[in-house]
Protein backbone atom coordinates (compact mmCIF):
# COMPACT_ATOMS: atom_id res chain seq x y z
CA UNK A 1 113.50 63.51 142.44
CA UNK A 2 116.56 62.99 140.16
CA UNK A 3 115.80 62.46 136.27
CA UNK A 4 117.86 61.16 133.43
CA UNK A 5 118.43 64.27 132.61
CA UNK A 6 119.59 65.57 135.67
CA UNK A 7 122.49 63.10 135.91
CA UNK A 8 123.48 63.59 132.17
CA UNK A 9 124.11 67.34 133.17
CA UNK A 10 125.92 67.01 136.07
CA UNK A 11 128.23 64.22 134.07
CA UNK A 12 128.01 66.25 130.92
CA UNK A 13 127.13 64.12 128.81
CA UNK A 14 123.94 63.33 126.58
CA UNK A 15 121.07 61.74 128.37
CA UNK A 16 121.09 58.77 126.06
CA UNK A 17 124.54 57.94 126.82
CA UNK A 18 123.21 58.14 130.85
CA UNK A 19 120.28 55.69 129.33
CA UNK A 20 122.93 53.09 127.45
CA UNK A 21 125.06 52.87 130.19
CA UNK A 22 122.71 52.14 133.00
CA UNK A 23 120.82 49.74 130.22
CA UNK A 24 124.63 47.96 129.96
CA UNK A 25 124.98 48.67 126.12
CA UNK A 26 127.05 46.14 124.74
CA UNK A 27 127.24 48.43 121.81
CA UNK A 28 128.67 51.57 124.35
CA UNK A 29 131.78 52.93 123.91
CA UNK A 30 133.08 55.67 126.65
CA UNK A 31 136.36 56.77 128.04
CA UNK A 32 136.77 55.20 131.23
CA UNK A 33 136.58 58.83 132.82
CA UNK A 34 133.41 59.47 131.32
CA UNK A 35 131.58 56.45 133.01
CA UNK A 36 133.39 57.22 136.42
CA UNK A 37 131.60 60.60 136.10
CA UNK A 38 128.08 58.90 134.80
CA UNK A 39 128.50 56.38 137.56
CA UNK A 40 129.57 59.15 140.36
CA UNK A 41 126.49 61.23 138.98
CA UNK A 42 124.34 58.42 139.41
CA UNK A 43 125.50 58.15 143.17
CA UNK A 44 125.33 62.10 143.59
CA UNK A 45 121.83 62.37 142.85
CA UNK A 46 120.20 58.97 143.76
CA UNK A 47 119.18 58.30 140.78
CA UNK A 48 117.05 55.25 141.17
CA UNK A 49 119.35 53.75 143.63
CA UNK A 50 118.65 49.99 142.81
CA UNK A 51 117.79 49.82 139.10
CA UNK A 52 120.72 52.28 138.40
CA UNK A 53 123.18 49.40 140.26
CA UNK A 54 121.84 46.32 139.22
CA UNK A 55 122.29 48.22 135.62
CA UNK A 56 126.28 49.19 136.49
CA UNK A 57 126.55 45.41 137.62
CA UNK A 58 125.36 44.14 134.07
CA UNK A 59 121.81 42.89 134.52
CA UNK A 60 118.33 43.99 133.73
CA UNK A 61 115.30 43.02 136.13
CA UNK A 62 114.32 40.72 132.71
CA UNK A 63 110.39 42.11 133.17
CA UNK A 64 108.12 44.14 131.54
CA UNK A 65 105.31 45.68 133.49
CA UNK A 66 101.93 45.97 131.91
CA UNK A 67 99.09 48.97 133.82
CA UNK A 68 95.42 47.90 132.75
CA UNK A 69 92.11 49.94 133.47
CA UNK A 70 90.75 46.14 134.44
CA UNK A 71 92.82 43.21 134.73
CA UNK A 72 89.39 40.88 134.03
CA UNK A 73 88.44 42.64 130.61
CA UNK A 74 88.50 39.98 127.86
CA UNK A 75 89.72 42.73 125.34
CA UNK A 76 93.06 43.26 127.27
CA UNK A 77 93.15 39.40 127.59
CA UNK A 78 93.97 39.66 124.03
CA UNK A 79 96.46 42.25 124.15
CA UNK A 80 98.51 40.67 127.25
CA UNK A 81 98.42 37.50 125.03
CA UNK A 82 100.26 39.25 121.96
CA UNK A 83 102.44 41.03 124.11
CA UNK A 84 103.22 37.75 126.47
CA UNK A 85 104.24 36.34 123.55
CA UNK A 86 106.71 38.52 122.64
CA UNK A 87 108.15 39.75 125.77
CA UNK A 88 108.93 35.41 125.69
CA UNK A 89 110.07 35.58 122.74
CA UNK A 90 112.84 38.29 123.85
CA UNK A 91 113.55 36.44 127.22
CA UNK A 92 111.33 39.25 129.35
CA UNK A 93 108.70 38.37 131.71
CA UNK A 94 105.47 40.11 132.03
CA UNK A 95 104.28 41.40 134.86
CA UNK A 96 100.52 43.11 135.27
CA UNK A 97 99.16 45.99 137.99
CA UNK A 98 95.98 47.85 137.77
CA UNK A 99 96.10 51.82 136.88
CA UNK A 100 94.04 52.70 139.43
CA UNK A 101 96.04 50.74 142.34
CA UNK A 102 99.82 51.75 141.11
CA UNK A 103 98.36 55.63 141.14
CA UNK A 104 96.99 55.26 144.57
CA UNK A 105 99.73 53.57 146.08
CA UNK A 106 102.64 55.85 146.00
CA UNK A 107 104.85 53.41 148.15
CA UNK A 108 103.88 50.51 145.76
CA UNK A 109 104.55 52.42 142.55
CA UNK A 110 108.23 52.95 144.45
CA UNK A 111 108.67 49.43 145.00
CA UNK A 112 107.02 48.29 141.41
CA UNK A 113 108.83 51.06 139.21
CA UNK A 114 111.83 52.74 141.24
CA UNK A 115 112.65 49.04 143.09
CA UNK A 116 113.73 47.82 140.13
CA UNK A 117 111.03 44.59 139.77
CA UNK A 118 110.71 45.96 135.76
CA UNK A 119 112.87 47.72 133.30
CA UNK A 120 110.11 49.44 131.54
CA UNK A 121 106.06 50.00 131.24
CA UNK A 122 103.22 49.38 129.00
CA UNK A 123 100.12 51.59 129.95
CA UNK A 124 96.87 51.49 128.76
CA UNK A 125 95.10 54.34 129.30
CA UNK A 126 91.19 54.83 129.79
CA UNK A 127 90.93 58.75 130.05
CA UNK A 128 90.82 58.92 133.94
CA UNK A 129 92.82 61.00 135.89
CA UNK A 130 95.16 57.93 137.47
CA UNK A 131 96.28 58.04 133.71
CA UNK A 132 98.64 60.84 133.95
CA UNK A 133 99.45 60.43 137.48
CA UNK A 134 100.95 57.19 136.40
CA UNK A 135 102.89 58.88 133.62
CA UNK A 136 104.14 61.75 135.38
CA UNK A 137 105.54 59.22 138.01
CA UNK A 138 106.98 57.28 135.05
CA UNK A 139 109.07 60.55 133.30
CA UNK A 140 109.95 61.96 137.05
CA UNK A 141 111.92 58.43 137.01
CA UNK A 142 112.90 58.11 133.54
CA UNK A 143 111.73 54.84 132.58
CA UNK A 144 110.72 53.87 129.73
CA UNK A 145 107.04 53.10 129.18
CA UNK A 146 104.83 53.09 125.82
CA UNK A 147 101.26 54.02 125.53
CA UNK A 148 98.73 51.02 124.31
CA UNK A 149 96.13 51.16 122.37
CA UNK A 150 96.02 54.67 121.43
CA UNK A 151 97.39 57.20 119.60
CA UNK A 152 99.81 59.87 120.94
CA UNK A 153 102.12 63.00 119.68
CA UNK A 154 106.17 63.25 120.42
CA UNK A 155 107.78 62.68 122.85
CA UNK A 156 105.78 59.67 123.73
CA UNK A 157 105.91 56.17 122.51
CA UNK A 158 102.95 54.39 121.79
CA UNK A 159 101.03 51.53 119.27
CA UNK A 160 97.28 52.62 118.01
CA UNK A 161 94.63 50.66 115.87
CA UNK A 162 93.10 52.34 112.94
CA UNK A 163 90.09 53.37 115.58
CA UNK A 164 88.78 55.54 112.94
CA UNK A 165 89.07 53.39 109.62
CA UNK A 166 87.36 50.26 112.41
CA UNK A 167 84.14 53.01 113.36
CA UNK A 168 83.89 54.02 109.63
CA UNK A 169 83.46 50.17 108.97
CA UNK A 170 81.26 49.30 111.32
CA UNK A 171 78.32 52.09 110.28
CA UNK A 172 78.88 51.16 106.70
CA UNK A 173 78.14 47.91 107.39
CA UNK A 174 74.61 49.46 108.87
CA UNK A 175 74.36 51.90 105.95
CA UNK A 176 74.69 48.51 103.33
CA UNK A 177 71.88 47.11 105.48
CA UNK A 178 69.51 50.36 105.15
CA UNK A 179 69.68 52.28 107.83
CA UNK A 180 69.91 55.87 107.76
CA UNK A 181 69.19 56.86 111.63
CA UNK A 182 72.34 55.44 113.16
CA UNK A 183 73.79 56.06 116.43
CA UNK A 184 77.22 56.18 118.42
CA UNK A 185 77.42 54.80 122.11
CA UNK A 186 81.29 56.42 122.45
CA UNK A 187 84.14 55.25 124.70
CA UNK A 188 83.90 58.49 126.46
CA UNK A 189 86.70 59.88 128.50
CA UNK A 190 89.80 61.89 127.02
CA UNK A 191 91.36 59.45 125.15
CA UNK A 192 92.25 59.73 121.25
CA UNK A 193 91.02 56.07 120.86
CA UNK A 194 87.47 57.56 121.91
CA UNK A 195 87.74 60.89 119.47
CA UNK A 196 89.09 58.49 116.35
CA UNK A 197 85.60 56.16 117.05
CA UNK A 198 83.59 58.84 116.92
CA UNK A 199 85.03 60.33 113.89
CA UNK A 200 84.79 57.71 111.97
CA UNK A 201 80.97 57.25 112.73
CA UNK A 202 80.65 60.62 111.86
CA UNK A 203 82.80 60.44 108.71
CA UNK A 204 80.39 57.59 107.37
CA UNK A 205 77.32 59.18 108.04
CA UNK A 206 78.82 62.65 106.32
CA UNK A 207 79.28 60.23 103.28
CA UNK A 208 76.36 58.82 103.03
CA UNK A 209 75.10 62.35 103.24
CA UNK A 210 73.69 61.77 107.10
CA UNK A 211 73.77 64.05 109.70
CA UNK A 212 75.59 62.80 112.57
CA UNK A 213 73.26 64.85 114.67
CA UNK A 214 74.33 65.31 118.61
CA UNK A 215 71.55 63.46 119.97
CA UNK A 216 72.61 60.52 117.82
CA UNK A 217 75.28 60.18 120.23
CA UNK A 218 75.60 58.81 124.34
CA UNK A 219 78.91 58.17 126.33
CA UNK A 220 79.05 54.57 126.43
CA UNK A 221 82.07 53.88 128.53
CA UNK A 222 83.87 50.84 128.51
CA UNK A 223 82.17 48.50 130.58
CA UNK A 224 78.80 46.71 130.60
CA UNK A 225 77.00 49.02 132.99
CA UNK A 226 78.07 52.47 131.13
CA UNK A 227 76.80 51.06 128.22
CA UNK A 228 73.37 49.89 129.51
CA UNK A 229 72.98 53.19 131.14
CA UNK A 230 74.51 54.92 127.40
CA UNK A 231 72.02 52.88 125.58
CA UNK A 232 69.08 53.83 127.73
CA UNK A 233 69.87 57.42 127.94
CA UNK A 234 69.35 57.01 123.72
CA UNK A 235 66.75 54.83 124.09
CA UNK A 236 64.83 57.97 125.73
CA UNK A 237 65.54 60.34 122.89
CA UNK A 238 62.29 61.76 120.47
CA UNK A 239 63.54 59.95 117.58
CA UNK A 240 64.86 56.58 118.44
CA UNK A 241 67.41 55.32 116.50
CA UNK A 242 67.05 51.83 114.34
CA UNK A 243 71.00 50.73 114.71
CA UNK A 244 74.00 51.81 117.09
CA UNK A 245 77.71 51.46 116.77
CA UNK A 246 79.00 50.50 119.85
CA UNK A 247 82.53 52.10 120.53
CA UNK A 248 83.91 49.14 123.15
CA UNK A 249 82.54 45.48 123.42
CA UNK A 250 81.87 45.13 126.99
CA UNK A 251 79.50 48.24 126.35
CA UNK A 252 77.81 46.65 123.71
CA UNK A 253 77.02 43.94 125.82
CA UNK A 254 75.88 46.25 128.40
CA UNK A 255 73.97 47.76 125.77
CA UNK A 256 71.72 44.47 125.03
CA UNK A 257 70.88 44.35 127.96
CA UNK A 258 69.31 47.55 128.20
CA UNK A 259 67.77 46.65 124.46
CA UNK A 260 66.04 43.71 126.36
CA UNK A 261 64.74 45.18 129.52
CA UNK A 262 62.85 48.11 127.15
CA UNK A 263 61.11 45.45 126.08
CA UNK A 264 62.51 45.76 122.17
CA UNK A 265 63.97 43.03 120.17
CA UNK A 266 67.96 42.89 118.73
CA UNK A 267 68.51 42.68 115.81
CA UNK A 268 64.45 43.33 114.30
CA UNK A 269 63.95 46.30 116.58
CA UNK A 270 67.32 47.81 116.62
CA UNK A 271 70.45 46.32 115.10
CA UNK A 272 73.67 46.67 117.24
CA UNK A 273 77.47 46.70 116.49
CA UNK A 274 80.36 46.09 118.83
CA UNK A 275 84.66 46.84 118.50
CA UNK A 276 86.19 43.87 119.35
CA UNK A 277 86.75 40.02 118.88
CA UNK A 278 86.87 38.46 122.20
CA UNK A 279 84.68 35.21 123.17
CA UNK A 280 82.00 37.58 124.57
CA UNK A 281 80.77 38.45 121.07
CA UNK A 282 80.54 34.79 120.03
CA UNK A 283 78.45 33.37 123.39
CA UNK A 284 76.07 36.67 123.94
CA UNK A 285 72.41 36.76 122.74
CA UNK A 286 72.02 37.21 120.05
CA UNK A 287 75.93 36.79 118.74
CA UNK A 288 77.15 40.14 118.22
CA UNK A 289 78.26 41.76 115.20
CA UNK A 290 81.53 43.42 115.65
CA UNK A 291 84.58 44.59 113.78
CA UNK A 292 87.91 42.74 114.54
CA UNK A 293 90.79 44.27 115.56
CA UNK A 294 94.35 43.12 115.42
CA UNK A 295 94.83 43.25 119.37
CA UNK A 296 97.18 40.40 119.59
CA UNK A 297 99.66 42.36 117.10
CA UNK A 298 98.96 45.37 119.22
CA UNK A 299 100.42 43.72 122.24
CA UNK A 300 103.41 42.02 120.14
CA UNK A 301 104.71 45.73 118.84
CA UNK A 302 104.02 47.31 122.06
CA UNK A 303 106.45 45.36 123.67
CA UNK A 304 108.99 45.75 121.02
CA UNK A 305 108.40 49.27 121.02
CA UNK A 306 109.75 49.18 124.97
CA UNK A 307 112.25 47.02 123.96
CA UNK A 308 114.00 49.18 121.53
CA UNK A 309 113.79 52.14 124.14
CA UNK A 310 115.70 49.93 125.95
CA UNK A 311 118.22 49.46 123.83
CA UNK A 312 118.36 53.31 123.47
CA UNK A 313 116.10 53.74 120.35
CA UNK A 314 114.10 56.99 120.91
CA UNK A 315 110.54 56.56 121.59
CA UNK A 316 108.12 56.59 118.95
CA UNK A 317 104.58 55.99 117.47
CA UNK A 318 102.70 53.14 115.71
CA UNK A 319 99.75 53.10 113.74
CA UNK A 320 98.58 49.61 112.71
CA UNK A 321 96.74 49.64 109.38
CA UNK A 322 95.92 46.13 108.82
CA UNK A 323 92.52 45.46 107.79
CA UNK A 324 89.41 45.71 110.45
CA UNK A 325 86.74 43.09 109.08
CA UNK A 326 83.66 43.27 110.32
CA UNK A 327 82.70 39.78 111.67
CA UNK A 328 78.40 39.66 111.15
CA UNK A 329 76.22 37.76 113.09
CA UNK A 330 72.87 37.80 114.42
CA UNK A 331 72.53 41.43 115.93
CA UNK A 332 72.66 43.10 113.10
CA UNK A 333 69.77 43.37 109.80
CA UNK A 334 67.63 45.25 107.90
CA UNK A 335 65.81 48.21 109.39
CA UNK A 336 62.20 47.97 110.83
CA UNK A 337 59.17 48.95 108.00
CA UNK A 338 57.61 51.74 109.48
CA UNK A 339 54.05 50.74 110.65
């Protein structure tokens, strides 16, 4: 399958000048021998039949295509809302797909990606394996795509949260409270959002002169039954833990649950803190304490991150350092007296 990069050799010419010209650049300036030979090299190879000659006609699909772990989750609710928002704002339409579904479906990711029904990608990744099919797919084609949510090295583009700074608050707000036997229920998978949580639990605890010992720690996932199961699996450790930082929401409220069938009370037996904002937090029992993230601004850059690739900026990263408050309510207090 034909890259970028393949036609801007056989044209001989950069690949961003393959990139601006099938974008239609208003800003582009070539010969008119050097587009022939972009155009014929387009033809030559195949290169994305359709997108490539809807782009040499002038026009752009006008959507932005957004891949989700879960389309239900109310955390990426708040994400597709920022980045709805802006993709309005710059006359795009959004369009959503699960990861799971446009990895399995080879002839849908044709007609989704290579069909032309979007000009470029936002993925969120959740440290599966569909991840990087998805990706690999995306660079065989050459479209441009950022990665949400997480952080990432050159060449790719992507928008991250302070995940570390965010963790780091949330156990200090435990330490302030008194406790010293603090656990992590992590994201789990192979993501650098998961590794940045659990670093900056384990940063805290190092500087309140803690050990962040291993069986502090349980893969909580991401959803509410990985972290009932995570919170039971720490639940049936030797020393039991008074308070947990809880590295996704819907695991925390997973995590509750678990808290309530052993029979132990939240927040006087064991205090509990969640990432994330959404209405969940608010409405479950007891109201959790969590630390807010910006994930409406997350989805607003991330789309102007794509945007600029567009319009042949080269891909980049990031970091958003605005502050993480933690938002206390009733799940988190003072440690138990020891009987």
């Amino acid at each position: 399958m034909a890259t970028i990069k393949d036609v801007a050799t056989r044209a001989g010419v950069a690949p961003s000048i393959v990139s601006r010209l099938l974008n239609n650049d208003p800003t582009l300036r070539l010969r008119p021998e050097t587009r022939d030979r972009v155009e014929a090299a387009v033809r030559a190879l195949d290169y994305t039949p359709n997108r490539a000659a809807r782009a040499l006609r002038g026009a752009r699909a006008g959507a932005v295509g957004v891949a989700l772990p879960h389309l239900t989750s109310p955390v990426y609710a708040q994400i597709l809302s920022g980045a709805e928002a802006e993709a309005r704002r710059s006359d795009f339409l959004l369009v959503t797909v699960e990861v799971e579904a446009l990895a399995a479906d080879p002839a849908g990711f044709q007609r989704f990606v290579r069909g032309g029904a979007i000009d470029g990608l936002l993925l969120q990744r959740d440290g599966v394996p569909a991840d990087e099919v998805v990706i690999e797919n995306l660079r065989a084609l050459g479209l441009p795509f950022v990665i949400v949510n997480e952080r990432v090295a050159a060449p790719l583009a992507g928008v991250a949260l302070d995940d570390r700074q965010g963790s780091a608050l949330a156990t200090g707000h435990l330490l302030a409270l008194g406790h010293r036997e603090i656990a992590h229920l992590a994201v789990g998978g192979s993501t650098n959002r998961s590794h940045d949580r659990l670093e900056g639990w384990r940063e805290a605890m190092d500087t309140a002169g803690l050990p962040a010992r291993p069986d502090l720690v349980a893969d909580g996932g991401s959803t509410p039954e990985t972290g009932y199961a995570g919170m039971m699996k720490l639940l049936a450790q030797k020393t039991r833990p008074t308070a947990v930082v809880v590295g996704t929401l819907l695991s925390a409220i997973g995590a509750l649950s678990a808290l309530r069938d052993a029979g132990l009370r939240v927040p006087e037996d064991m205090s509990l803190v969640g990432h994330h904002d959404a209405w969940p937090a608010q409405y479950s029992s007891p109201p959790l304490t969590t630390v807010s993230l910006p994930l409406e601004e997350l989805g607003r850059r991330a789309v102007r991150l794509l945007i600029d690739q567009l319009g042949d900026a080269e891909p980049r990263q990031e970091l958003l350092q605005s502050p993480a408050p933690v938002i206390v309510r009733r799940s988190t207090t003072c440690p138990p007296r020891a009987s």
